[in-house]
Protein backbone atom coordinates (compact mmCIF):
# COMPACT_ATOMS: atom_id res chain seq x y z
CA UNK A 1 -97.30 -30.53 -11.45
CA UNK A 2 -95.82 -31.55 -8.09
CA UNK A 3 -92.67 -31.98 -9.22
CA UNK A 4 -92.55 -28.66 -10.83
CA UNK A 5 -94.00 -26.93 -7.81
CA UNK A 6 -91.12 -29.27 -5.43
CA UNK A 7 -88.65 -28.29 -8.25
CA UNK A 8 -89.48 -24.21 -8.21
CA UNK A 9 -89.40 -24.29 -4.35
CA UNK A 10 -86.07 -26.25 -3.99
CA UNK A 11 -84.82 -23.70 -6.55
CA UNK A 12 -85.87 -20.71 -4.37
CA UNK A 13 -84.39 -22.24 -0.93
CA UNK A 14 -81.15 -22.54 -2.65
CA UNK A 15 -81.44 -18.62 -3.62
CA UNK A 16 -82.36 -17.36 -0.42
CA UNK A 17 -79.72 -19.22 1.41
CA UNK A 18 -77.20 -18.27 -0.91
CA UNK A 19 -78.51 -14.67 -0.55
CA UNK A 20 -78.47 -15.27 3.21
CA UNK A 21 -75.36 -16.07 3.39
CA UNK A 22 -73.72 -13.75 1.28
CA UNK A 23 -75.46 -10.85 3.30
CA UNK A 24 -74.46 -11.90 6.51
CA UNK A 25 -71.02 -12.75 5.48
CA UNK A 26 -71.07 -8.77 4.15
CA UNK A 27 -72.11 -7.85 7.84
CA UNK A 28 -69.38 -9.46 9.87
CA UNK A 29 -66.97 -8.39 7.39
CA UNK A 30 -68.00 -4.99 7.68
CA UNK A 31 -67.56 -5.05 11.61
CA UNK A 32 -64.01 -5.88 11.43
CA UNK A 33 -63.94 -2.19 10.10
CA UNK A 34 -67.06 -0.56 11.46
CA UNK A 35 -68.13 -0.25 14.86
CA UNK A 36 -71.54 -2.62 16.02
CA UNK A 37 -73.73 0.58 16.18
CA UNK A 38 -76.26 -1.16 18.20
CA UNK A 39 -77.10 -4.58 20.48
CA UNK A 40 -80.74 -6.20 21.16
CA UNK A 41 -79.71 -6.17 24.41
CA UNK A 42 -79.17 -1.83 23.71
CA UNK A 43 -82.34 -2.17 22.02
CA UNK A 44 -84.71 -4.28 25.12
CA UNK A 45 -83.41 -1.72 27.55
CA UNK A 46 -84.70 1.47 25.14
CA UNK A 47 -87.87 -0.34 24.80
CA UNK A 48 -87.85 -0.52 28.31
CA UNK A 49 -87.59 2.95 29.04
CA UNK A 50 -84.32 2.59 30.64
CA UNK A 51 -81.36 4.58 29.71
CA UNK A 52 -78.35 3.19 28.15
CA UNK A 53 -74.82 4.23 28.63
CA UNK A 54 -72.13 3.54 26.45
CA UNK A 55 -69.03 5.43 24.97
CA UNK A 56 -66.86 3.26 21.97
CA UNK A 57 -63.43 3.64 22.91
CA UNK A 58 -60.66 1.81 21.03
CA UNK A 59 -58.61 -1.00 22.57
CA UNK A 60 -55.48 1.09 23.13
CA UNK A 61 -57.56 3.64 25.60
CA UNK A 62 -58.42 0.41 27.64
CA UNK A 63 -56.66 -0.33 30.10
CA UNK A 64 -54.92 -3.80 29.38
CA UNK A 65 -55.75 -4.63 32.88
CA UNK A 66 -59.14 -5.07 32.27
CA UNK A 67 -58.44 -7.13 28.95
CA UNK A 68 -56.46 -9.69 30.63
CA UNK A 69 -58.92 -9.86 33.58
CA UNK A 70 -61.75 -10.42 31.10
CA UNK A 71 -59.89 -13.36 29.06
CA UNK A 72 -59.20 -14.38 32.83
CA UNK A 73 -62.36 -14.56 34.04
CA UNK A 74 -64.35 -16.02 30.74
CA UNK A 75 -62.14 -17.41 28.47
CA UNK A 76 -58.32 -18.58 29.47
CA UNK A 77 -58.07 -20.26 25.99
CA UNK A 78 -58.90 -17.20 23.90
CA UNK A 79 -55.65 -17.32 22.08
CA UNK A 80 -55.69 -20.61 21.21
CA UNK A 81 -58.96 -21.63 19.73
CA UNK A 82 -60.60 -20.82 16.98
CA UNK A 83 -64.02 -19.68 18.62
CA UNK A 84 -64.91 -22.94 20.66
CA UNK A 85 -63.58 -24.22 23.58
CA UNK A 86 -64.38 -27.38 23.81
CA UNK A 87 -62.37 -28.30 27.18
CA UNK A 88 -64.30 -25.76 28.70
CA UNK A 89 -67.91 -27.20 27.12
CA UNK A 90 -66.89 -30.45 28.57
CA UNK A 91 -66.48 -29.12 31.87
CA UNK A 92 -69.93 -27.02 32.04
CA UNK A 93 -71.78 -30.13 30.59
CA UNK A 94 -70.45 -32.25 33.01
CA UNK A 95 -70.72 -29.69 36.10
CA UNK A 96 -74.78 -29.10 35.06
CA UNK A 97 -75.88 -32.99 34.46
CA UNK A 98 -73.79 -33.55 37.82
CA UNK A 99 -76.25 -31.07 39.21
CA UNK A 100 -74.25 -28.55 40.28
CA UNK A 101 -74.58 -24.70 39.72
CA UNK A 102 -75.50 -24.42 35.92
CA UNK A 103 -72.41 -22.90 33.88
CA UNK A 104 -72.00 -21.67 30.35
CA UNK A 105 -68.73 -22.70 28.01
CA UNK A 106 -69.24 -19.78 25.64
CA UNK A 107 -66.05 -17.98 24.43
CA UNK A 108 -65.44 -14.33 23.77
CA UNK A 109 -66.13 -14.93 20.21
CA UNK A 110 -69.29 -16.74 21.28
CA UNK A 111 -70.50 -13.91 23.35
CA UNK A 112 -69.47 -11.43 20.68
CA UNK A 113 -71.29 -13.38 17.87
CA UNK A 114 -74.21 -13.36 20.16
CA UNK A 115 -74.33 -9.75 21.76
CA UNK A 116 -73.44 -7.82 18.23
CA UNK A 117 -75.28 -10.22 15.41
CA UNK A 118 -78.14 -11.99 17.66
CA UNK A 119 -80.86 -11.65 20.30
CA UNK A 120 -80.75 -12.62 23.94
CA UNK A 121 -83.50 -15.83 24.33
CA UNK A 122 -82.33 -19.15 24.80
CA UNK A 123 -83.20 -22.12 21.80
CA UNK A 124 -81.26 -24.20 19.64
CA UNK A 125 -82.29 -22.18 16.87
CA UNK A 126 -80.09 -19.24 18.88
CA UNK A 127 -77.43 -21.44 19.44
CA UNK A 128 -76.79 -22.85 16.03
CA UNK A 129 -76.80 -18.96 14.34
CA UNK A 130 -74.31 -18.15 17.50
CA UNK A 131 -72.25 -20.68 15.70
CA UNK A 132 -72.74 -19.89 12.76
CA UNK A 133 -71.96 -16.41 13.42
CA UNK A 134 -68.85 -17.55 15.57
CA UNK A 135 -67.21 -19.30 12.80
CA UNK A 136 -67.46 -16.02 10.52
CA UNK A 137 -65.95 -13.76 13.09
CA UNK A 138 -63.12 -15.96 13.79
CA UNK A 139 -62.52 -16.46 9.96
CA UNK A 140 -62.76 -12.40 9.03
CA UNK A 141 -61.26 -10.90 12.29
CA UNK A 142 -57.96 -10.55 13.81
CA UNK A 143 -58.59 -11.86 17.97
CA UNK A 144 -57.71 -8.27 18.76
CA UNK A 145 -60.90 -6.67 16.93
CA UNK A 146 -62.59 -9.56 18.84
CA UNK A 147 -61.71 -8.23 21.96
CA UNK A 148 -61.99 -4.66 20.93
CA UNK A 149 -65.80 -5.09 20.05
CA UNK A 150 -66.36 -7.34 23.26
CA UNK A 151 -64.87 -5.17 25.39
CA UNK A 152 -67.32 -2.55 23.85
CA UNK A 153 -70.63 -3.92 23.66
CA UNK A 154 -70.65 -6.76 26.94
CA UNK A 155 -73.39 -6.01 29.16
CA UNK A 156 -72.02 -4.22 32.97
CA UNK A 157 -74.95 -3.40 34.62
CA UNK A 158 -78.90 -2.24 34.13
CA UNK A 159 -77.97 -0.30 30.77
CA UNK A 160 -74.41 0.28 31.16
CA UNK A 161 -72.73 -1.23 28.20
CA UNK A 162 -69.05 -1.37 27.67
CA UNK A 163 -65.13 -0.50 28.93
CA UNK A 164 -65.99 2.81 29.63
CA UNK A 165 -69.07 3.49 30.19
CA UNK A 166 -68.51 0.78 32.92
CA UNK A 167 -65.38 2.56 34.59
CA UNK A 168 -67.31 5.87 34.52
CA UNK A 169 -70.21 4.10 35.91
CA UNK A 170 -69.23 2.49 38.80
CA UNK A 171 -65.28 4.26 39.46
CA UNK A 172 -65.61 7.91 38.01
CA UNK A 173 -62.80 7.10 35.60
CA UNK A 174 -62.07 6.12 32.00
CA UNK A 175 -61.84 2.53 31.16
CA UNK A 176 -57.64 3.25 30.47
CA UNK A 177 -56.68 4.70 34.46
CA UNK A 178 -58.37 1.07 35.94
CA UNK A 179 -56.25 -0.30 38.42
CA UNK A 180 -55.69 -4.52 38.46
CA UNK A 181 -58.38 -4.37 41.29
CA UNK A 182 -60.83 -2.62 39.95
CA UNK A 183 -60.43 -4.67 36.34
CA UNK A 184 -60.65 -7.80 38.11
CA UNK A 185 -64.03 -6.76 39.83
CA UNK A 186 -65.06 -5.58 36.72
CA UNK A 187 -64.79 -9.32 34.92
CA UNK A 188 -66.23 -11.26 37.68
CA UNK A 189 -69.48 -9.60 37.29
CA UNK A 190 -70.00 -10.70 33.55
CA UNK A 191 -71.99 -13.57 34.62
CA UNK A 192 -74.99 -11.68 35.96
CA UNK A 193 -73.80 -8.20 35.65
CA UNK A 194 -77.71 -6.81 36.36
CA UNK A 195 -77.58 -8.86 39.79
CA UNK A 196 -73.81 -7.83 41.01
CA UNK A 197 -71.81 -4.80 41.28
CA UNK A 198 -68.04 -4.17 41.68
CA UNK A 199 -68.74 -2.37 44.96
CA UNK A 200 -70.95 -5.05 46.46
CA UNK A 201 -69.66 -8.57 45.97
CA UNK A 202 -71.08 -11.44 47.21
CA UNK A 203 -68.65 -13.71 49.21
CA UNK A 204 -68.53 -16.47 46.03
CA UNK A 205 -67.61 -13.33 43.75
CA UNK A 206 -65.67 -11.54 46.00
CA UNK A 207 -63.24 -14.57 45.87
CA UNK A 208 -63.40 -15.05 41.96
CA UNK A 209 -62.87 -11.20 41.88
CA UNK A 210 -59.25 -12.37 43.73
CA UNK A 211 -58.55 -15.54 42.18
CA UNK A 212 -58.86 -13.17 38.62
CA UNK A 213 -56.48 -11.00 39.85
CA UNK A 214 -53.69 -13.47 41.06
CA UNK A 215 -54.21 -15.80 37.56
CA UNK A 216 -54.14 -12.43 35.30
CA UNK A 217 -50.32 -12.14 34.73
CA UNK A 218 -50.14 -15.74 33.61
CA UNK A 219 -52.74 -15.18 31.12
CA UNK A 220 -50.95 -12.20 30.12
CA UNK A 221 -47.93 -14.15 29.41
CA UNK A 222 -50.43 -16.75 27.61
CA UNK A 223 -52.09 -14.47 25.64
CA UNK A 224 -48.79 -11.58 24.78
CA UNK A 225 -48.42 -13.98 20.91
CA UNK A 226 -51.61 -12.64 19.93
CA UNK A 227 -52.37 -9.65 20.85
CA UNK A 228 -50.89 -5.72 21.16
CA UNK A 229 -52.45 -4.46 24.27
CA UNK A 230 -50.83 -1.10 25.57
């Protein structure tokens, strides 16, 4: 009777993990085509009471400035990996067990995996779907759709969310008039866009804002193979 009850459960495991799979292989395919209505991160801020702004724009009314400041300021490899970077995972292991200023190695498709498909807590559990998810983005999706949708739905302040929403936000301008400045501003906030602003740097981000900016054209020519920014 054990066995049978071990044999119908093993059975059912298999199903629902086939059935997992195949649905959320159906949802990331879908997003190369349809636009992530929603983020948890949208969704904690309405629950919140707080009021979100953010206006989907495709890549081509983004300024390519910003693009190449964002790739500048969180992922330099973008191009040229398929999701994980594991250089840069090296480096943020070693900087945090040498006790230094805790760092994250996440990618764009990392961050993209885990702002559109996820929720925002912290556990292994988290990390292995971010993965998981990853993997499937970088297998159904050109990198330019990966950029499009971070570009998108990346957090930019207390329930601003997004290109545009961000360039109205904090410059009174659409996401496609932002000036190399302004872009590179824009990307060294990512980090801990609910504690800085573009407008108010601290001294340590203040000089990432203008180490961004001098790096960006060399990541431009790094990353003009790939993609088809305006």
């Amino acid at each position: 009777m054990l066995k049978s009850f071990l044999a119908r459960l093993f059975s059912w495991l298999i199903r629902a993990a086939v059935v997992w799979v195949a649905l959320t292989c159906l949802w990331v395919l879908a997003y190369r085509w349809i636009n992530p209505p929603v983020t948890s991160l949208m969704i904690r801020d309405w629950a919140a009471g707080e009021t979100v702004r953010r206006d989907w724009v495709p890549i081509e009314n983004i300024s390519p400035r910003l693009a190449y400041a964002a790739m500048t300021a969180e992922d330099q490899n973008f191009c040229n990996h398929h999701g994980f970077d594991f250089e840069a995972i090296s480096k943020a292991m070693k900087a945090n067990m040498d006790g230094g200023r805790l760092r994250g190695g996440s990618t764009i498709s990392q961050q993209v995996a885990k702002n559109a498909f996820l929720w925002p807590a912290r556990s292994w559990a988290r990390k292995a779907l971010e993965a998981y998810f990853t993997v499937l983005i970088e297998a159904a999706w050109p990198k330019q759709r990966i950029l499009e949708v971070y570009l998108n739905i990346v957090e930019w302040g207390k329930g601003v969310y997004g290109a545009e929403a961000a360039s109205h936000y904090y410059y009174g301008k659409g996401a496609a008039r932002l000036t190399r400045t302004e872009a590179a501003r824009l990307a060294s906030i990512l980090p801990a866009p609910r504690r800085w602003s573009p407008d108010h740097l601290p001294r340590g981000v203040a000089r990432k804002a203008r180490a961004v900016r001098r790096v960006m054209p060399f990541v431009q020519r790094e990353m003009s193979g790939c993609l088809q920014l305006p």
